[in-house]
Protein backbone atom coordinates (compact mmCIF):
# COMPACT_ATOMS: atom_id res chain seq x y z
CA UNK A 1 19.64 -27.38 -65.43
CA UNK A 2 21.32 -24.75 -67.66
CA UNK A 3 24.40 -24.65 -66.49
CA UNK A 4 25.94 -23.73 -69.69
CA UNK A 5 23.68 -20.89 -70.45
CA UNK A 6 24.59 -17.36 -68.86
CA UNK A 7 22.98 -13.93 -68.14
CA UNK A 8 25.09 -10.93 -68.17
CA UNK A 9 24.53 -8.76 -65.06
CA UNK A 10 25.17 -5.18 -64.77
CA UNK A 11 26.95 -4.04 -61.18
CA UNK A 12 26.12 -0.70 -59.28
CA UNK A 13 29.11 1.70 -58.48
CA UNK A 14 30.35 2.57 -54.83
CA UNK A 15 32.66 5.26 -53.99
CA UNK A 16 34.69 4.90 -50.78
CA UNK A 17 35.92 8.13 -49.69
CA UNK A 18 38.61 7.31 -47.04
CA UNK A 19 40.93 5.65 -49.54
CA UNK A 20 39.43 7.61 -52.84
CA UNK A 21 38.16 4.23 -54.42
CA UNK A 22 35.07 3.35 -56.80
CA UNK A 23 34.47 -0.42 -56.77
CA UNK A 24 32.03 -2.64 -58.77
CA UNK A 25 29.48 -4.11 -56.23
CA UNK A 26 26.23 -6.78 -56.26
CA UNK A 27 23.89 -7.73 -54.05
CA UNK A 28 25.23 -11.46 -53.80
CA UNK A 29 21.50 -12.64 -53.17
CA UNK A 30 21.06 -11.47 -56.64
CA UNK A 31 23.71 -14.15 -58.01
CA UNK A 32 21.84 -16.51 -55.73
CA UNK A 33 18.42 -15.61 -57.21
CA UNK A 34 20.10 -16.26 -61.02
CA UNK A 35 21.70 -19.08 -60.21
CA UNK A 36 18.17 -20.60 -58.36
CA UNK A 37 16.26 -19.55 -62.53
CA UNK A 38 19.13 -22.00 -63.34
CA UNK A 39 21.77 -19.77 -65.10
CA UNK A 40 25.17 -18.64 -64.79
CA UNK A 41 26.01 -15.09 -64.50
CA UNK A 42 28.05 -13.17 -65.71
CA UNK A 43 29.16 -10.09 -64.19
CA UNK A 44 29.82 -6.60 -66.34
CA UNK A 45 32.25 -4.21 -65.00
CA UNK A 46 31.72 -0.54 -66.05
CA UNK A 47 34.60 -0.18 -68.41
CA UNK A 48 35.15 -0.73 -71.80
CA UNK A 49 36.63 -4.15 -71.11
CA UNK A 50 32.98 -6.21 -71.77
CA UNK A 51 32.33 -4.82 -74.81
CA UNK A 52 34.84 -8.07 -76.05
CA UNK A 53 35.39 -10.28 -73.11
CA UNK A 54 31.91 -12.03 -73.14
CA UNK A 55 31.95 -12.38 -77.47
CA UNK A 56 35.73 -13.39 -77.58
CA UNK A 57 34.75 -16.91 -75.77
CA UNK A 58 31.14 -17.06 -78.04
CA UNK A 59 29.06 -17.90 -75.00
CA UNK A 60 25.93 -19.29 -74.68
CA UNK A 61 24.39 -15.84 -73.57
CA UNK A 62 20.44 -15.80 -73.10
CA UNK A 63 19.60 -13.16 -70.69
CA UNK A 64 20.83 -9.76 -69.39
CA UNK A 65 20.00 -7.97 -66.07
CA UNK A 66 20.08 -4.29 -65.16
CA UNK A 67 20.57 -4.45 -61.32
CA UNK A 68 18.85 -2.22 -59.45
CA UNK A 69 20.38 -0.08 -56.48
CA UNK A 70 20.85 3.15 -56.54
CA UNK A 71 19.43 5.87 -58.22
CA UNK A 72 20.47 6.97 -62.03
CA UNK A 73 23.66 9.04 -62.66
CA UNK A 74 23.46 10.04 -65.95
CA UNK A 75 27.55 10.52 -66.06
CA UNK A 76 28.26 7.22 -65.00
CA UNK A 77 30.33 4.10 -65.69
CA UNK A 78 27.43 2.77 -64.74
CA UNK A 79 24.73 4.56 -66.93
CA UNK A 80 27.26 4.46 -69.98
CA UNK A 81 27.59 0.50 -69.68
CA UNK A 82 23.88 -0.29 -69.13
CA UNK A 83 23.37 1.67 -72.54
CA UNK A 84 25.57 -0.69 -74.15
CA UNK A 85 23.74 -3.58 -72.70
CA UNK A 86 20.70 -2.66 -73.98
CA UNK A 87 21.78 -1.46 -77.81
CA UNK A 88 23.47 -5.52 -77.02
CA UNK A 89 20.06 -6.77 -76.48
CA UNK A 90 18.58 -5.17 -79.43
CA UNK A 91 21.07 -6.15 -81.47
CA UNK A 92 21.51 -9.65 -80.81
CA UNK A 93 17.62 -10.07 -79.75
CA UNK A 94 18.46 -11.22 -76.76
CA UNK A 95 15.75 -10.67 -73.33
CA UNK A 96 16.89 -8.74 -70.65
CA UNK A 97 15.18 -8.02 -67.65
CA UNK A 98 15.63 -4.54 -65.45
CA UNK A 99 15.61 -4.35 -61.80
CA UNK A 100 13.89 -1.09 -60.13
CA UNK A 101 17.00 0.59 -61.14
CA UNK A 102 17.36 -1.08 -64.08
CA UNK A 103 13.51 -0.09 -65.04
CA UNK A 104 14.16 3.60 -64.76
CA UNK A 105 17.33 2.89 -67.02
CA UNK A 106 15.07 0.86 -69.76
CA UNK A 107 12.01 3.71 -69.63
CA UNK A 108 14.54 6.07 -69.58
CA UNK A 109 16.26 4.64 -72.82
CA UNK A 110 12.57 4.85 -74.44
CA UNK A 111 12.58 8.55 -73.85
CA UNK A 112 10.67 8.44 -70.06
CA UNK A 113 11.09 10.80 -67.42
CA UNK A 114 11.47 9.97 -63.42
CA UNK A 115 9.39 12.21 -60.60
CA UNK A 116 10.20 11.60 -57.17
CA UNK A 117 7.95 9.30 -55.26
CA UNK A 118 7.33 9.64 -51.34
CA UNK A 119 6.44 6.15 -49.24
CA UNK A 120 8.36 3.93 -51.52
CA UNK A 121 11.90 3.14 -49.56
CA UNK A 122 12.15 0.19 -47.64
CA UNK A 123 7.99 -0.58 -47.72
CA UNK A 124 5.91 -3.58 -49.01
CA UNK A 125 2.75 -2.59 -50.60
CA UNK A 126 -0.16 -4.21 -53.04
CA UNK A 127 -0.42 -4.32 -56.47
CA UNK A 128 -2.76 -4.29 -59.33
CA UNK A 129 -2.21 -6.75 -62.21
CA UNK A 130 -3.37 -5.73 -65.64
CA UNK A 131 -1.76 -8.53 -67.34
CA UNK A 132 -3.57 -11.76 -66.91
CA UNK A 133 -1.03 -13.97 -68.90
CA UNK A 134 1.60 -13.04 -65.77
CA UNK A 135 0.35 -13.99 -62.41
CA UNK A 136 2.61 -11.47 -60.12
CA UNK A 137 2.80 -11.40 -56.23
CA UNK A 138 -0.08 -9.42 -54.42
CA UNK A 139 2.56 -7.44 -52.26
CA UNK A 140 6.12 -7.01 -53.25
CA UNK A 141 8.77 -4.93 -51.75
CA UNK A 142 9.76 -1.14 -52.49
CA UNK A 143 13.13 0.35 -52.63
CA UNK A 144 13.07 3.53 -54.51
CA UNK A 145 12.95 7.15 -54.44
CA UNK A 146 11.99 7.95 -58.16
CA UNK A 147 8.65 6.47 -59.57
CA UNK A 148 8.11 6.58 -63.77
CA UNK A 149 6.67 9.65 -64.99
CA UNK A 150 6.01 9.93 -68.58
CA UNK A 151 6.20 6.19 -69.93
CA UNK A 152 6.85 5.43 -73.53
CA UNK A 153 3.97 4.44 -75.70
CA UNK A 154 6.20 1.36 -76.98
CA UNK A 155 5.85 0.22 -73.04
CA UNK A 156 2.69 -2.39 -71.77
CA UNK A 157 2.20 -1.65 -68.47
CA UNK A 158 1.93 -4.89 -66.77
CA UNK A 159 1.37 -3.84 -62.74
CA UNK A 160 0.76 -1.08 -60.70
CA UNK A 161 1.02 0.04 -57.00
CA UNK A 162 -2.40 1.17 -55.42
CA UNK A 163 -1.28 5.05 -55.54
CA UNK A 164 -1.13 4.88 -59.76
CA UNK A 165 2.79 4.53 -60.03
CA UNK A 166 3.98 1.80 -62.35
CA UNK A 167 5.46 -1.20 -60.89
CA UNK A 168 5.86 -3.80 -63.82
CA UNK A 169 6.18 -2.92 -68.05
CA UNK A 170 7.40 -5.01 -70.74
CA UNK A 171 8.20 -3.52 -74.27
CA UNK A 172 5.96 -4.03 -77.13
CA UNK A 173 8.88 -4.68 -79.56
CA UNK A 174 12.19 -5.59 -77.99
CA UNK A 175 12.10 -8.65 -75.11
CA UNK A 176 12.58 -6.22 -72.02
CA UNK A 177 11.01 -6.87 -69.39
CA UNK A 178 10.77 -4.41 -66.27
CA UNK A 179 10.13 -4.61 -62.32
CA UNK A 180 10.08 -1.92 -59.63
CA UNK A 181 10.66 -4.39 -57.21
CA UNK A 182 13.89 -6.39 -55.85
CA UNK A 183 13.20 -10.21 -56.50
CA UNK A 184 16.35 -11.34 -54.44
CA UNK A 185 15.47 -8.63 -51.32
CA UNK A 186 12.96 -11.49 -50.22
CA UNK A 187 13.64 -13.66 -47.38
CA UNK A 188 12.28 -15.95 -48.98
CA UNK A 189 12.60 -16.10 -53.17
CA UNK A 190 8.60 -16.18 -54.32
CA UNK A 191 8.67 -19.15 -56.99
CA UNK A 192 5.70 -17.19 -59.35
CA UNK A 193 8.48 -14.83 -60.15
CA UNK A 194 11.08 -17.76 -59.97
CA UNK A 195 8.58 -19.31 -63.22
CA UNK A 196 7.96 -15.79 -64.79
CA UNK A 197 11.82 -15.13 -65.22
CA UNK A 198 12.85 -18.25 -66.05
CA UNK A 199 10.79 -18.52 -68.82
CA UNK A 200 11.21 -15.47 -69.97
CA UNK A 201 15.46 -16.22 -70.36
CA UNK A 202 14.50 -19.34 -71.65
CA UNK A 203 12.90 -18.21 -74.84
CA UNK A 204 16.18 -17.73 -76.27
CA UNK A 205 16.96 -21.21 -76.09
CA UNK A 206 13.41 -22.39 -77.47
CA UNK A 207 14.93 -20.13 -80.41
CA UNK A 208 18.31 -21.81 -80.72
C-alpha cells in the first residue's frame, strides 16, 4: 500500500560476553507489525553512521519508532541515538511513535522521571481510556520494570492501568505518540491498534 514510504526504527543493544561483542538487535515481529501498517522500515544502528545514510538517498520518511526492550542506559549507543531521533522528529515534523521503552525515552526527553513498578513483567492487565477519539484494547500486555513518575505537563495522558500508572500519552505539541505496551508481543496483531498507528504515520503523507 505504501511501499515507498518508510519508518525509521531504533534497535536495542545486546552484549555477549563469551566473545566480548555488542550487537544491534529487533524483535523481528516488530518489522512484521510495520510492515502489516503498510511501511518499510528502516533500521538505525547506534553509531554515528544514520545521522547521513537515511538523508543522503532523500527518502520518503513518515514515521519513526523507539523500540522498546530493555530498560534505559543513560550512557548508551542506544540512549545517545534515540536522542537524535527525536531532535529528527522535531525538526523535520515528522510522527514518531515510542514503544514501552521508547515511552520512558520520550517522557524522559520532556524532563520525566521513572519509579520502579512491581506486577508489570510478563502480565496482561486492563486499562482505562481517557481519550475517546482513540478506541484502545481493554487488556494489553506488560513488559516493564519502570512505570512514569513525574510526567511532563506538555504530555495528554491517553490510558492508564487500573493501579494509576500511565500506559498511553501523546504530546500536546510535537506528533509523539507513546505506549507502555508491545504491539508486536501479541499472538495475534489487534487491528484497533493496526488503524490507530497507521493513521497516525499516515498524516505525514496527507501533508505532502
Amino acid at each position: 500500500m505504501l511501499k515507498n514510504s518508510f519508518i525509521l526504527v531504533s534497535m536495542r543493544e545486546d552484549y555477549f560476553s563469551s566473545i566480548s561483542e555488542w550487537r544491534d538487535a529487533i524483535d523481528k515481529k516488530l518489522i512484521k507489525w510495520i510492515i502489516k501498517l503498510g511501511f518499510v522500515p528502516i533500521l538505525i544502528p547506534n553509531s554515528k553512521i544514520y545521522d547521513f545514510y537515511f538523508k543522503k538517498y532523500n527518502l520518503n520518511i513518515v514515521g519513526i519508532i523507539l523500540s522498546g526492550g530493555g530498560d534505559i542506559n543513560y550512557n548508551s549507543s542506544r540512549y545517545l541515538t534515540e536522542k537524535k531521533l527525536l531532535r529528527y522528529s522535531i525538526k523535520n515534523k515528522i510522527p514518531l511513535l515510542g514503544i514501552c521503552h521508547g515511552m520512558q525515552v520520550i517522557s524522559n526527553f520532556e524532563g520525566g522521571k521513572l519509579e520502579k513498578i512491581k506486577n508489570h513483567l510478563k502480565k496482561k492487565h486492563i486499562i482505562l481510556n481517557k481519550d475517546q477519539l482513540n478506541i484502545y484494547p481493554k487488556k494489553v500486555n506488560s513488559y516493564h520494570h519502570y512505570k512514569i513518575k513525574n510526567l511532563s505537563k506538555d504530555f495528554n495522558v491517553l490510558c492508564t492501568c487500573v493501579d494509576g500508572s500511565i500506559e498511553a500519552i501523546k504530546h500536546k505539541k510535537y506528533n509523539w505518540l507513546g505506549w507502555m505496551w508491545h504491539p508486536e508481543r501479541e499472538k495475534k496483531f489487534n487491528n484497533n491498534l493496526i488503524k490507530i498507528a497507521r493513521k497516525f504515520f499516515s498524516r505525514q503523507l496527507d501533508e505532502n
